[in-house]
Protein backbone atom coordinates (compact mmCIF):
# COMPACT_ATOMS: atom_id res chain seq x y z
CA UNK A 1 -67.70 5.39 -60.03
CA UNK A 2 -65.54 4.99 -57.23
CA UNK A 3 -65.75 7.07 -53.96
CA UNK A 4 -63.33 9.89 -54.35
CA UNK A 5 -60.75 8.67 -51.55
CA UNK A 6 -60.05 6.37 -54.32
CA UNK A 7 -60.03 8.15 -57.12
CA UNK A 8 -56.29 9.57 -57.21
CA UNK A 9 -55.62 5.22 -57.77
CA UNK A 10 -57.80 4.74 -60.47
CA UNK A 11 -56.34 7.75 -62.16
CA UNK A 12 -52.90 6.47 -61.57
CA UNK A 13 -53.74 3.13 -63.12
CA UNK A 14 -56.01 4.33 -66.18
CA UNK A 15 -53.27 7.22 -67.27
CA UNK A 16 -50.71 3.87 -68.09
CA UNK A 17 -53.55 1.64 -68.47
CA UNK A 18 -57.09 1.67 -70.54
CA UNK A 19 -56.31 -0.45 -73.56
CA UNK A 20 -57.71 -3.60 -72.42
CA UNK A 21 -57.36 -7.04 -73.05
CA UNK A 22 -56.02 -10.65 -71.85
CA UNK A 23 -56.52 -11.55 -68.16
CA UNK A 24 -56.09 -7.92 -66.91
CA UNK A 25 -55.86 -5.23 -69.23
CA UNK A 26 -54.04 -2.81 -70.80
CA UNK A 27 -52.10 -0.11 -71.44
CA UNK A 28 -51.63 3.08 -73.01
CA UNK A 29 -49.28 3.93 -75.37
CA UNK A 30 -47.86 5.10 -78.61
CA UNK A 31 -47.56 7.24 -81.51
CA UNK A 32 -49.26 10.80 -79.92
CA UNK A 33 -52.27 12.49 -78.70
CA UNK A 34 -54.88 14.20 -80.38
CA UNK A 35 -57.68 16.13 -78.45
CA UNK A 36 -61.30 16.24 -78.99
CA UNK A 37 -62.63 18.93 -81.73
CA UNK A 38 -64.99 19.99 -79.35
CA UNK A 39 -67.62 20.02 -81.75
CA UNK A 40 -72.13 19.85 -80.49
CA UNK A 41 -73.50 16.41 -81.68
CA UNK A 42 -74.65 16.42 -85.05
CA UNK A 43 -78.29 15.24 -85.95
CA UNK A 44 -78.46 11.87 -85.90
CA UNK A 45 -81.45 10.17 -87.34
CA UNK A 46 -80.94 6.44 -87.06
CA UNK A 47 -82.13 5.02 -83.46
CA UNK A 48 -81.00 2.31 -81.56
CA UNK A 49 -83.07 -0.40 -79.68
CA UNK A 50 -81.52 -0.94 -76.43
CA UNK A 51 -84.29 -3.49 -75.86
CA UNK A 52 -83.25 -5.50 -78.43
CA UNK A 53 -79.74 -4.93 -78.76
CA UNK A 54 -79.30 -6.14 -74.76
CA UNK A 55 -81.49 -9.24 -76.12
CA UNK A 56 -79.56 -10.58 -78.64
CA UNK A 57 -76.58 -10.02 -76.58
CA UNK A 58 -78.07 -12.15 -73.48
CA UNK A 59 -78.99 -14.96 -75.99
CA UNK A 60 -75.93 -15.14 -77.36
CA UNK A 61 -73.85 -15.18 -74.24
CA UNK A 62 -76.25 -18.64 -73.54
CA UNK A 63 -74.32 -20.40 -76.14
CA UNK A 64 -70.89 -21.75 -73.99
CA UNK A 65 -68.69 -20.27 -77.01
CA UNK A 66 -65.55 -21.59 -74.95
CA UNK A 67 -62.85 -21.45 -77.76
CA UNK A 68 -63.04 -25.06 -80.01
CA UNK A 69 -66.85 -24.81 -79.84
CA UNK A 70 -67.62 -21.54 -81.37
CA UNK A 71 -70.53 -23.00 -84.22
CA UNK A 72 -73.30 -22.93 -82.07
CA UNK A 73 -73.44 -19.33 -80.97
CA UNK A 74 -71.96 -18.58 -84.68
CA UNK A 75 -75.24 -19.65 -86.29
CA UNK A 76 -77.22 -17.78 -83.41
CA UNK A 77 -75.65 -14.59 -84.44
CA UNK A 78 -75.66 -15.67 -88.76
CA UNK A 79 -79.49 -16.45 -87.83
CA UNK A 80 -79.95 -13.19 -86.71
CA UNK A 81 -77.99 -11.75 -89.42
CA UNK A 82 -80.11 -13.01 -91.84
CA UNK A 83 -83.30 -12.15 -90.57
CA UNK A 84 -82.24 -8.94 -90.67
CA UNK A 85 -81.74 -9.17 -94.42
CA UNK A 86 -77.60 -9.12 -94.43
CA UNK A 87 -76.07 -11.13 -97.05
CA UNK A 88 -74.51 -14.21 -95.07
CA UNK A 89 -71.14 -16.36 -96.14
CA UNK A 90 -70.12 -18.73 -94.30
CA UNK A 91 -65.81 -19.65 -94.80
CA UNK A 92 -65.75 -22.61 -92.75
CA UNK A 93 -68.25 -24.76 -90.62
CA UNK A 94 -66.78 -26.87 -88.39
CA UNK A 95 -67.07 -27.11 -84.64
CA UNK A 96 -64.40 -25.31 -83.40
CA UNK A 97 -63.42 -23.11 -86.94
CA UNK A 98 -67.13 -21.35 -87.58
CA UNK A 99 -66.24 -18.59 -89.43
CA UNK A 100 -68.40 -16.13 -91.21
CA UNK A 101 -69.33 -12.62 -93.19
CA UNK A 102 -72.72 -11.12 -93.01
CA UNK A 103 -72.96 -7.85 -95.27
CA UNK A 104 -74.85 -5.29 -96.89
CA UNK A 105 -74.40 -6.13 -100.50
CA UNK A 106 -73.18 -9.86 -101.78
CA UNK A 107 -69.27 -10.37 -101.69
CA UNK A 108 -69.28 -11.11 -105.76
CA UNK A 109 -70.08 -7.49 -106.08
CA UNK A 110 -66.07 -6.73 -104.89
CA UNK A 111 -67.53 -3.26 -103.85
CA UNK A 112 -64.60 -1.62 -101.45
CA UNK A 113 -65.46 -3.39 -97.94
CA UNK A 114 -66.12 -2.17 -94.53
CA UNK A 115 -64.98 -4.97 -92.07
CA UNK A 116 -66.34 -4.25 -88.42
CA UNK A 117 -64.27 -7.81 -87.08
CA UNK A 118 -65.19 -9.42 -84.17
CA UNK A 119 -64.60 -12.86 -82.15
CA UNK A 120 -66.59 -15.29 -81.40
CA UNK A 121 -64.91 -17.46 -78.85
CA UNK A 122 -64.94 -16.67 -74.63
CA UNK A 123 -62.08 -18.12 -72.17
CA UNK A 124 -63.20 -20.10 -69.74
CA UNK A 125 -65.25 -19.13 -67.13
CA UNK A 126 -63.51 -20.96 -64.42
CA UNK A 127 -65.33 -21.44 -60.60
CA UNK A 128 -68.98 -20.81 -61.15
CA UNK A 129 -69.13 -19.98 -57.38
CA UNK A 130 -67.05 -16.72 -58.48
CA UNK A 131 -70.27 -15.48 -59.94
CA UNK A 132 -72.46 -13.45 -58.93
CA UNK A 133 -74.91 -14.97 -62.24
CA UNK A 134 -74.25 -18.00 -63.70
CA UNK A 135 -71.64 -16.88 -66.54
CA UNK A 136 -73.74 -18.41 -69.35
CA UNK A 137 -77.12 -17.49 -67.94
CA UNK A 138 -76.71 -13.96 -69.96
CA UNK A 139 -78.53 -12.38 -67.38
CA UNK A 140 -79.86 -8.42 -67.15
CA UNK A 141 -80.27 -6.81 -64.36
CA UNK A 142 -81.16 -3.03 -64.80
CA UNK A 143 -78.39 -1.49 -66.90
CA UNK A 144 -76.14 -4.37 -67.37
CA UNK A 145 -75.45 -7.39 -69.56
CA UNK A 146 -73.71 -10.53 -67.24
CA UNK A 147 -71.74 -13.45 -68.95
CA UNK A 148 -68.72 -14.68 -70.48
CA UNK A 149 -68.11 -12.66 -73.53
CA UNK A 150 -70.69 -9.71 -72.63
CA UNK A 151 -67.31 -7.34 -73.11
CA UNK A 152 -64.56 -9.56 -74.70
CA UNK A 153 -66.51 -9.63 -77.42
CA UNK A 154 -70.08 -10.55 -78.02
CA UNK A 155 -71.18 -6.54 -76.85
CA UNK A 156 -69.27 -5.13 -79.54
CA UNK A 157 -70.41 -8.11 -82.14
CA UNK A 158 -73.71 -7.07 -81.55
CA UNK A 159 -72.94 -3.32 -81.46
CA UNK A 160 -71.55 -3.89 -85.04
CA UNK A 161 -74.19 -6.32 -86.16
CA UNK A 162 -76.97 -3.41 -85.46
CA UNK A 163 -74.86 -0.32 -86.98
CA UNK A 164 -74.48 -2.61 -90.11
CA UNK A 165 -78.00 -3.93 -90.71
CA UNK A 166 -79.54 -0.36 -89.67
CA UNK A 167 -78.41 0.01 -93.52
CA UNK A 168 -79.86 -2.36 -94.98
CA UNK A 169 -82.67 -0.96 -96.07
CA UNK A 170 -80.63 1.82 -97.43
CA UNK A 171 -78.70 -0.85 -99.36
CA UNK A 172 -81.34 -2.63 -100.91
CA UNK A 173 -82.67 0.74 -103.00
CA UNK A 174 -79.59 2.32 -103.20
CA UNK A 175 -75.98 1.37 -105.13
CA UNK A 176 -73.94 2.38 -102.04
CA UNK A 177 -70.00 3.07 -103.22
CA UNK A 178 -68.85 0.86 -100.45
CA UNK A 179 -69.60 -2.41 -98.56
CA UNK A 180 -70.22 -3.04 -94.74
CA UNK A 181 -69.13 -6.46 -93.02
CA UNK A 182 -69.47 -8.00 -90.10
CA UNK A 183 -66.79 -10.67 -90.10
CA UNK A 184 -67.38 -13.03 -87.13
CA UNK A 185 -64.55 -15.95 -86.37
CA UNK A 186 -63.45 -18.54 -84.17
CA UNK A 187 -60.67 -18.81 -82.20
CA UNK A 188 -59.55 -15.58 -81.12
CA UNK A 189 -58.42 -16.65 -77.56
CA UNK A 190 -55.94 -18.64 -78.76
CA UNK A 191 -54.14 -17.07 -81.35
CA UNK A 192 -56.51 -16.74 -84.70
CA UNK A 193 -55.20 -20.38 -86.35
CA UNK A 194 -58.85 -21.19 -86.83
CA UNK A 195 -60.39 -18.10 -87.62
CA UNK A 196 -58.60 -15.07 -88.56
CA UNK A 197 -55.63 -16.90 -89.89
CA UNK A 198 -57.82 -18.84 -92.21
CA UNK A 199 -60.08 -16.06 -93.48
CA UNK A 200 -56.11 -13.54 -94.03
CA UNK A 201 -54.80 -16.31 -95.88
CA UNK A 202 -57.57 -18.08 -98.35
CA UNK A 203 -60.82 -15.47 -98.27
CA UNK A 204 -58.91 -12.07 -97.91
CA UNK A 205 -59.50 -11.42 -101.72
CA UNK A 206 -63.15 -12.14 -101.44
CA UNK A 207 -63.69 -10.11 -98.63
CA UNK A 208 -61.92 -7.00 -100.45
CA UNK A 209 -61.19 -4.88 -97.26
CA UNK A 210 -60.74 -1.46 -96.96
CA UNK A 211 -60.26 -0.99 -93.47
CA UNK A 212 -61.11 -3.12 -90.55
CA UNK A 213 -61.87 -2.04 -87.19
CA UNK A 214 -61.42 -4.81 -84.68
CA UNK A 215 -60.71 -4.82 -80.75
CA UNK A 216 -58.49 -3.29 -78.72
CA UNK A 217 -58.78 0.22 -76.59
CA UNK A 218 -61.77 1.45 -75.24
CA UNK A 219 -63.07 5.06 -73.92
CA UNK A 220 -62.79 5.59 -70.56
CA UNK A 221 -63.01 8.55 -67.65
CA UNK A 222 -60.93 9.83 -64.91
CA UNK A 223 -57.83 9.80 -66.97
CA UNK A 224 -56.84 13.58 -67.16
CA UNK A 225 -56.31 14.99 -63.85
CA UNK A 226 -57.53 18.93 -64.56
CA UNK A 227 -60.47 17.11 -66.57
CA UNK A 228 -61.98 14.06 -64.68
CA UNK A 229 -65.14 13.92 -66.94
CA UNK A 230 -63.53 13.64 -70.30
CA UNK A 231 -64.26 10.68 -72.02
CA UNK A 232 -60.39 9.41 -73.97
CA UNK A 233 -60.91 6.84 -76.58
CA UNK A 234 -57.50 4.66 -77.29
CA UNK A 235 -57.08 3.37 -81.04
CA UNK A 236 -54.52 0.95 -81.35
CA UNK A 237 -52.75 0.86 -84.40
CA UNK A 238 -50.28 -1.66 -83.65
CA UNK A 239 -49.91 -4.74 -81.52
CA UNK A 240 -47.42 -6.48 -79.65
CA UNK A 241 -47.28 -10.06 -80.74
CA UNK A 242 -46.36 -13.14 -79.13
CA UNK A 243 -43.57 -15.88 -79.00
CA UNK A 244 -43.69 -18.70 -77.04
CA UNK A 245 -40.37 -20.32 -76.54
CA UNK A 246 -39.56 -23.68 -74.88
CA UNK A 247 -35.80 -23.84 -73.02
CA UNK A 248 -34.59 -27.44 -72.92
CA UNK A 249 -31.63 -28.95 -70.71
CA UNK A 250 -30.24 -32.85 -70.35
CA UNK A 251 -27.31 -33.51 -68.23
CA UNK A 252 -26.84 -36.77 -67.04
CA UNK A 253 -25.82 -37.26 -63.77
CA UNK A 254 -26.06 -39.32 -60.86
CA UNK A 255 -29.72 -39.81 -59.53
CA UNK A 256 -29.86 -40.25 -55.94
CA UNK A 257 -31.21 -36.60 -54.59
CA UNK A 258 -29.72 -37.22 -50.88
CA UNK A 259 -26.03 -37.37 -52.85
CA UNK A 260 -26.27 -34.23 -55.03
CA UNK A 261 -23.87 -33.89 -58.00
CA UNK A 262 -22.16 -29.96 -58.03
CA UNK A 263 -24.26 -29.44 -61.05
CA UNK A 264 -27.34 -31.11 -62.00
CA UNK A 265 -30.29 -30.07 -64.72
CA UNK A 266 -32.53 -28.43 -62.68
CA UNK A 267 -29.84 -26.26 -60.78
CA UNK A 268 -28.34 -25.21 -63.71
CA UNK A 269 -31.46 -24.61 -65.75
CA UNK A 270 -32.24 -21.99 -62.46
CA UNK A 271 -28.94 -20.57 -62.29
CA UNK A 272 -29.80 -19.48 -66.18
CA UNK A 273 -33.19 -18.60 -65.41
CA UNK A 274 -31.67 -16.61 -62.88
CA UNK A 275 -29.40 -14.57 -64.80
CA UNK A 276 -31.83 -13.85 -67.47
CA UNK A 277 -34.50 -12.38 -65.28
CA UNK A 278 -32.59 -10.05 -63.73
CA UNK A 279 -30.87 -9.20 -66.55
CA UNK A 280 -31.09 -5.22 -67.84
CA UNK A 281 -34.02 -4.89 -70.16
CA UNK A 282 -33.92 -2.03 -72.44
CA UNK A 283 -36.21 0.79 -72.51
CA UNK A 284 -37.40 1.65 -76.09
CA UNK A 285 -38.03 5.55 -76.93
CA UNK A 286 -39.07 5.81 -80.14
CA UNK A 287 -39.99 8.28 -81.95
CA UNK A 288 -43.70 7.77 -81.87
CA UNK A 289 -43.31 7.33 -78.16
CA UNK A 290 -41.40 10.30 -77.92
CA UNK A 291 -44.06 12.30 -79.44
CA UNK A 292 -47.20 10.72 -77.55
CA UNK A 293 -45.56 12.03 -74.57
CA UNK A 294 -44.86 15.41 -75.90
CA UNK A 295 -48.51 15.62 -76.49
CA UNK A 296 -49.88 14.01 -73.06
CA UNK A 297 -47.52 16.24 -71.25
CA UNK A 298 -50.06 18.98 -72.97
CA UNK A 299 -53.04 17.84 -70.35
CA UNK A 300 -51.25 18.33 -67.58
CA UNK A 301 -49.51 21.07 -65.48
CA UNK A 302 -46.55 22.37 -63.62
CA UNK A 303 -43.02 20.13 -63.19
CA UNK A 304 -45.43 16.86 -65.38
CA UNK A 305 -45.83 19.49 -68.51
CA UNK A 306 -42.40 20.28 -68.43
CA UNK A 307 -40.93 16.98 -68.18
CA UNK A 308 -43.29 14.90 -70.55
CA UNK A 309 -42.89 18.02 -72.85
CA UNK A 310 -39.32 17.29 -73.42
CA UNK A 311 -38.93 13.10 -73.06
CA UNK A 312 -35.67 13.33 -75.30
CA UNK A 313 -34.14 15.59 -72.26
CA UNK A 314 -35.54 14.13 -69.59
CA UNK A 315 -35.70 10.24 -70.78
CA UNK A 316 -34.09 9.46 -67.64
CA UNK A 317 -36.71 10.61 -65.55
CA UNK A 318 -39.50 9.31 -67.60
CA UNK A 319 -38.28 6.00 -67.80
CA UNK A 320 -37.96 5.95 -64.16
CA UNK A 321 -41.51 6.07 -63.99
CA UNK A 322 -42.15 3.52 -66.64
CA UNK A 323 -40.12 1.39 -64.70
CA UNK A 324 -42.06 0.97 -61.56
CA UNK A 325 -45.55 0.49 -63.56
CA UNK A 326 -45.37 -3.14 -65.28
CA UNK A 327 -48.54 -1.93 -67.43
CA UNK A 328 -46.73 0.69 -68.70
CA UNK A 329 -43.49 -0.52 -68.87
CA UNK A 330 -44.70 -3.91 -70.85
CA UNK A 331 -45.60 -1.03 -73.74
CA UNK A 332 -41.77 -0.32 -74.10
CA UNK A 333 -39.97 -3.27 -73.60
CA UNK A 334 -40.16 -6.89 -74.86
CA UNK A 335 -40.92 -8.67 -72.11
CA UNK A 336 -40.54 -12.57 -70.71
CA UNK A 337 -42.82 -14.50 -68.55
CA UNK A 338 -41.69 -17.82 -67.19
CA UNK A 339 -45.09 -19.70 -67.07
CA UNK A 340 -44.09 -23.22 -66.94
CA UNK A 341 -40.84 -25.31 -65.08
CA UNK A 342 -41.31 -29.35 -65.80
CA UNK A 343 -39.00 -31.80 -65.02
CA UNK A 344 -38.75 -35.65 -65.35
CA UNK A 345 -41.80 -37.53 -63.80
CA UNK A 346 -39.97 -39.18 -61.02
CA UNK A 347 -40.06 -39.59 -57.38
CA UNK A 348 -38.95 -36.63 -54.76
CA UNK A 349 -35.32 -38.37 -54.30
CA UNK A 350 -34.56 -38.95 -57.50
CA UNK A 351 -32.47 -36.55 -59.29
CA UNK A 352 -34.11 -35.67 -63.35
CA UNK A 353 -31.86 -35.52 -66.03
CA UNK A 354 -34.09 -33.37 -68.24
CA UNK A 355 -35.43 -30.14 -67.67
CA UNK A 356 -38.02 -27.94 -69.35
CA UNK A 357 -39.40 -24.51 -69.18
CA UNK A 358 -41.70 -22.43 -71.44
CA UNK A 359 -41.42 -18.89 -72.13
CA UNK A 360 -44.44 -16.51 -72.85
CA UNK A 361 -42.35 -13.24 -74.42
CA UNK A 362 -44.13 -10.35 -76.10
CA UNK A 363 -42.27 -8.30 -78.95
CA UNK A 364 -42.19 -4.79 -79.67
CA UNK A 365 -43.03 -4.45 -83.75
CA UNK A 366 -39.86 -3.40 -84.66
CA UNK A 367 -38.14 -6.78 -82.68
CA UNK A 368 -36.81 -9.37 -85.04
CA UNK A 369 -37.54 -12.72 -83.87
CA UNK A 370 -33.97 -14.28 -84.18
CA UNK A 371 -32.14 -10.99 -82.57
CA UNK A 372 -34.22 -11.43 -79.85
CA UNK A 373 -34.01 -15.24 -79.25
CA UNK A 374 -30.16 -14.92 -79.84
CA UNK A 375 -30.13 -12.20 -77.01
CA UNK A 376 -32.14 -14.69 -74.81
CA UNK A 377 -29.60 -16.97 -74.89
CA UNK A 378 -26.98 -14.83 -74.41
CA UNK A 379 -28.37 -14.01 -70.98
CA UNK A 380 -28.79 -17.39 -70.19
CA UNK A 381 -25.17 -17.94 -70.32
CA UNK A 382 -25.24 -21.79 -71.10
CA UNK A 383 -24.81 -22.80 -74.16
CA UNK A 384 -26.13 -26.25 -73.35
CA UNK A 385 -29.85 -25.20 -72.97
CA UNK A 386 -31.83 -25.67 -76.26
CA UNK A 387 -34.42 -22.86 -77.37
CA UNK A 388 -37.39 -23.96 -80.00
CA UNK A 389 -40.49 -22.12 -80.90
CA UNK A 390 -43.91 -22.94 -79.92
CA UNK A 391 -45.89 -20.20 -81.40
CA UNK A 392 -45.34 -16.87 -82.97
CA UNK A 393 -48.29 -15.10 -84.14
CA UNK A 394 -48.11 -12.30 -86.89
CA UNK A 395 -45.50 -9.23 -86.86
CA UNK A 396 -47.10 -6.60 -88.95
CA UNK A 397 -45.78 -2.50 -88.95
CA UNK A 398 -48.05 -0.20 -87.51
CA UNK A 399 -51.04 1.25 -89.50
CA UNK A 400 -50.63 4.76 -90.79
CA UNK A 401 -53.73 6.77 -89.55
CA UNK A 402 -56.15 7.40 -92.98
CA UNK A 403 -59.14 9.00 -94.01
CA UNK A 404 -61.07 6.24 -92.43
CA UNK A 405 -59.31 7.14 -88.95
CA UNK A 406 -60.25 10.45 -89.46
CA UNK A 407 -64.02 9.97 -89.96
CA UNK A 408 -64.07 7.14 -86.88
CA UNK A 409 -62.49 10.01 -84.56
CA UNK A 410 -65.06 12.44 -86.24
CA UNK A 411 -67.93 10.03 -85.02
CA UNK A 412 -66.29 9.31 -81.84
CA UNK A 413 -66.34 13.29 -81.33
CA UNK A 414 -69.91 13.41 -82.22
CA UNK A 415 -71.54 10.88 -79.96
CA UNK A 416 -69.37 12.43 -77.03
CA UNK A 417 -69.02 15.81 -77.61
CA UNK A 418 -64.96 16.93 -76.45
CA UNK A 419 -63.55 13.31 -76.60
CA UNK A 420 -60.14 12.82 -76.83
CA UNK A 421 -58.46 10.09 -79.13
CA UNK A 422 -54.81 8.28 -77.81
CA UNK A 423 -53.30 6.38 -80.85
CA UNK A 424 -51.78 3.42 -78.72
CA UNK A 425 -49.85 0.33 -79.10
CA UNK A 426 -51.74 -2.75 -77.95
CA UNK A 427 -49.24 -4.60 -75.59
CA UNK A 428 -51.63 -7.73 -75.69
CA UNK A 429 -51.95 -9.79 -79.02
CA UNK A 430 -55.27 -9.81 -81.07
CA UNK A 431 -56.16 -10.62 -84.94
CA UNK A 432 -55.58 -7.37 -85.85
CA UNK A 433 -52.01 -8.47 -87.06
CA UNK A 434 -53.31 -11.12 -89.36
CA UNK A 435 -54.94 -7.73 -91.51
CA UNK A 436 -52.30 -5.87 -91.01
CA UNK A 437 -49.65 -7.93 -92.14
CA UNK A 438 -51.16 -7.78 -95.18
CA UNK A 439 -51.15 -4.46 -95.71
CA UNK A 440 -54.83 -3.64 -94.37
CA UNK A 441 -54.95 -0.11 -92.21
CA UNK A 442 -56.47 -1.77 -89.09
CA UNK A 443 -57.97 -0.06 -86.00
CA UNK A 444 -58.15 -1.23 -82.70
CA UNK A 445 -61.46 0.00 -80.78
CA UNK A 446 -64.80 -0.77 -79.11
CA UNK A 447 -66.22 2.85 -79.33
CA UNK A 448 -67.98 2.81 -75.43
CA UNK A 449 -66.81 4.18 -72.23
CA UNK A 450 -66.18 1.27 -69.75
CA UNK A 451 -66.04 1.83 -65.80
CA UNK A 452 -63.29 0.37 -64.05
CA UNK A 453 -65.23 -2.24 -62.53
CA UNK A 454 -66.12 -3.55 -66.53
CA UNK A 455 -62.79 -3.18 -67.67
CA UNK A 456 -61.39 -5.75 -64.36
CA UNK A 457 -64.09 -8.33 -65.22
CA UNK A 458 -62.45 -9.39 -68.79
CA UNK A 459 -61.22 -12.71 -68.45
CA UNK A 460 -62.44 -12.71 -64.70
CA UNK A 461 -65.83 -13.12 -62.77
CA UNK A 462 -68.64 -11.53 -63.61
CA UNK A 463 -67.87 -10.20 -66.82
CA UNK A 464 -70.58 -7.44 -68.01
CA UNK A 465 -71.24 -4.88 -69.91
CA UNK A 466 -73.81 -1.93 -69.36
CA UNK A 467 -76.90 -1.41 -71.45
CA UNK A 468 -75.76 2.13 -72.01
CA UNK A 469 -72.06 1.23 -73.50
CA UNK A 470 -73.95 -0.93 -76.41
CA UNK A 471 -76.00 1.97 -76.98
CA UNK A 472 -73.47 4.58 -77.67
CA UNK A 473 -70.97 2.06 -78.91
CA UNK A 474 -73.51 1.01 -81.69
CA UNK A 475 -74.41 5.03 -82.74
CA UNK A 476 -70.53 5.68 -82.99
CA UNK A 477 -70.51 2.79 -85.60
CA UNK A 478 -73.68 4.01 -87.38
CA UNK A 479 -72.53 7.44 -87.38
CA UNK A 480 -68.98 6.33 -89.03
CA UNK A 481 -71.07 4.01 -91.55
CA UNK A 482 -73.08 6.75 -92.50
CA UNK A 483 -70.48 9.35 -93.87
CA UNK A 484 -69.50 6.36 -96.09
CA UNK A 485 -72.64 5.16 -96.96
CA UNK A 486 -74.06 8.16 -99.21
């Protein structure tokens, strides 16, 4: 934990902020707030091996799963699977689409299925001189797990790989009503075409899911000012998703650059640029948002109560704060990113003719993909410049909170005693919308409390993850598994 001079910021950041993912993570946001039952810890039988659990996590950060070579460290983690007596398919083999389930009873049975998902594939690591270990040398130190992928996502792979086989005993002398998966697949990192798209579109009928849990928030402290100490879990239950548009513009001029034409491609396609940037993006309140505020203003006091109590009347005011925090405000808007500008390959006084620049927008659910390119173009005002689509992943409405919720908030509540739970929308883009989208209740969460210092190294040096988070993150799991498995 920080010192406390600093402790007012990190509150700040993690009241807007604690749904992580992508390159700096994330937000909170959506639907409302329900607080902790407040209940003592129930007996709890089942133990877990932090010795081994912190071992097969440090092996299986050694395999260089850099998305397109996921196989390796997939049959690392299907070995262990089946040595510990989980029933193992395997969808696809190849290199960089390794895709597999490992379960307590056979698929063929088409019991009612559990899927815990997971990912198998890192980012790259980048510098190794950023790291304090080597980023594949899975290294343990103390209390902590070091590598790419201890956080985003081997830990909670192997959290849900030892709350499923912890059963499997169980399973083999008992006829269980349901089934328990661990679905492990490739490509993640880059949008799900070789894993989750493949399994939601050819296997989903095989697999039989009831529910999946996959990853999204987290549990973290520090958030409630009256109540540092409380740990908030957010479960996302929706997703932004992404579009990736490229903006193309020829105009053929003359191509001297020390005789410049009034208009010429790359001036104009600025000009546009220009004007779209800066044009007014619109707030959305919705309902659900309208409510999660109602109930955060709850935890606080004084003028904050007041105002978050009633965001219909004072919208104005709210959304004057949204505006000034990008985290938050990226949870209510659409938003656009300008990530690339590429002109001709020519020399510096030589005028190009073509112009090109790509677009990294994220989408609100309810955001139709042709409104919103159509309003794009409006506020480019040019007619000339030419929008295509790279890549759109999967829209999908929000999952309705179910029994299954309820249980997973029960055994949240249970491994830490007066936990609150934040429904949330995730304003980064996962496979949970490839479940969803097919009509799959879907929950976003990795059931441990991460510090601040965890939660910055996703996607950055010196990812890690502590010994005691894959502790308590694989008892939540076995606790939810076990009011199912009776």
């Amino acid at each position: 934990m920080r010192p406390a001079a600093k402790s007012t910021g990190t509150r700040k950041y993690f009241r807007h902020c604690f749904c992580i993912r992508k390159a700096a993570l994330l937000t909170l946001l959506k639907v409302f707030f329900i607080s902790g039952l407040q209940s003592q810890p129930s007996e709890f039988t089942r133990t877990v091996s932090c010795e081994e659990a912190s071992a097969i996590l440090s092996e299986y950060i050694r395999y260089p799963s850099v998305t397109g070579n996921e196989k390796p460290a997939g049959q690392y983690i299907e070995g262990i699977c089946r040595e510990k007596g989980l029933h193992v398919r395997v969808f696809t083999d190849s290199t960089d689409s390794y895709n597999f389930a490992a379960s307590l009873y056979p698929l063929a049975m088409n019991k009612p299925n559990i899927i815990f998902l997971n990912h198998i594939d890192v980012v790259q690591e980048g510098d190794d001189s950023g790291w304090v270990y080597p980023p594949f040398s899975g290294t343990i130190t103390g209390d902590t797990v070091w590598g790419r992928g201890a956080a985003d996502m081997k830990g909670a792979a192997v959290m849900q790989l030892m709350a499923i086989a912890s059963f499997a005993g169980d399973a083999a002398e008992s006829d269980f009503p349901v089934n328990a998966t661990l679905l492990c697949v490739s490509g993640e990192e880059k949008y799900g075409k070789t894993g989750a798209g493949i399994i939601s579109s050819s296997f989903l009928g095989e697999l039989n899911p009831a529910v999946v849990f996959g990853e999204g928030g987290i549990g973290a402290r520090n958030l409630i000012k009256k109540a540092p100490e409380k740990p908030v879990f957010a479960i996302s239950l929706s997703d932004k998703r992404a579009l990736w548009l490229k903006l193309r513009l020829i105009n053929k001029t003359s191509g001297h650059g020390s005789i410049p034409p009034p208009e010429y491609a790359n001036k104009i396609m600025i000009n546009a640029l220009h004007s779209l940037v800066n044009s007014r993006t619109r707030i959305r309140f919705s309902s659900p948002v309208r409510t999660m505020f109602r109930n955060y203003g709850k935890l606080e006091k004084g003028i904050t109560r007041l105002v978050l109590g009633k965001p219909g009347l004072f919208k104005p005011v709210i959304a004057g704060v949204v505006k000034k925090d990008p985290l938050l405000l990226s949870s209510v808007t659409n938003t656009i990113t300008i990530t690339r500008f590429r002109g001709q390959e020519n020399e510096v006084n030589q005028i190009p003719q073509e112009v090109e620049v790509m677009l990294d927008c994220r989408l609100l659910p309810e955001t139709p993909t042709d409104e919103f390119i159509n309003l794009l173009g409006r506020k480019l005002k040019n007619n000339d410049i030419e929008i295509s689509v790279l890549i759109e992943t999967q829209n999908a409405a929000p999952t309705v909170p179910d029994k299954y919720y309820d249980m997973f908030c029960e055994s949240l509540d249970e491994a830490y005693p007066g936990s609150g739970i934040l429904p949330v929308l995730f304003p980064a883009t996962t496979d949970n919308n490839y479940f969803r989208s097919a009509g799959i209740p879907v929950y976003g969460i990795i059931p441990a409390i991460f510090s601040e210092e965890e939660m910055k190294s996703i996607h950055n040096f010196n990812e890690r993850i502590s010994v005691g988070a894959l502790e308590k993150g694989t008892e939540v799991y076995m606790r939810f598994l076990g009011k199912l498995l009776r």
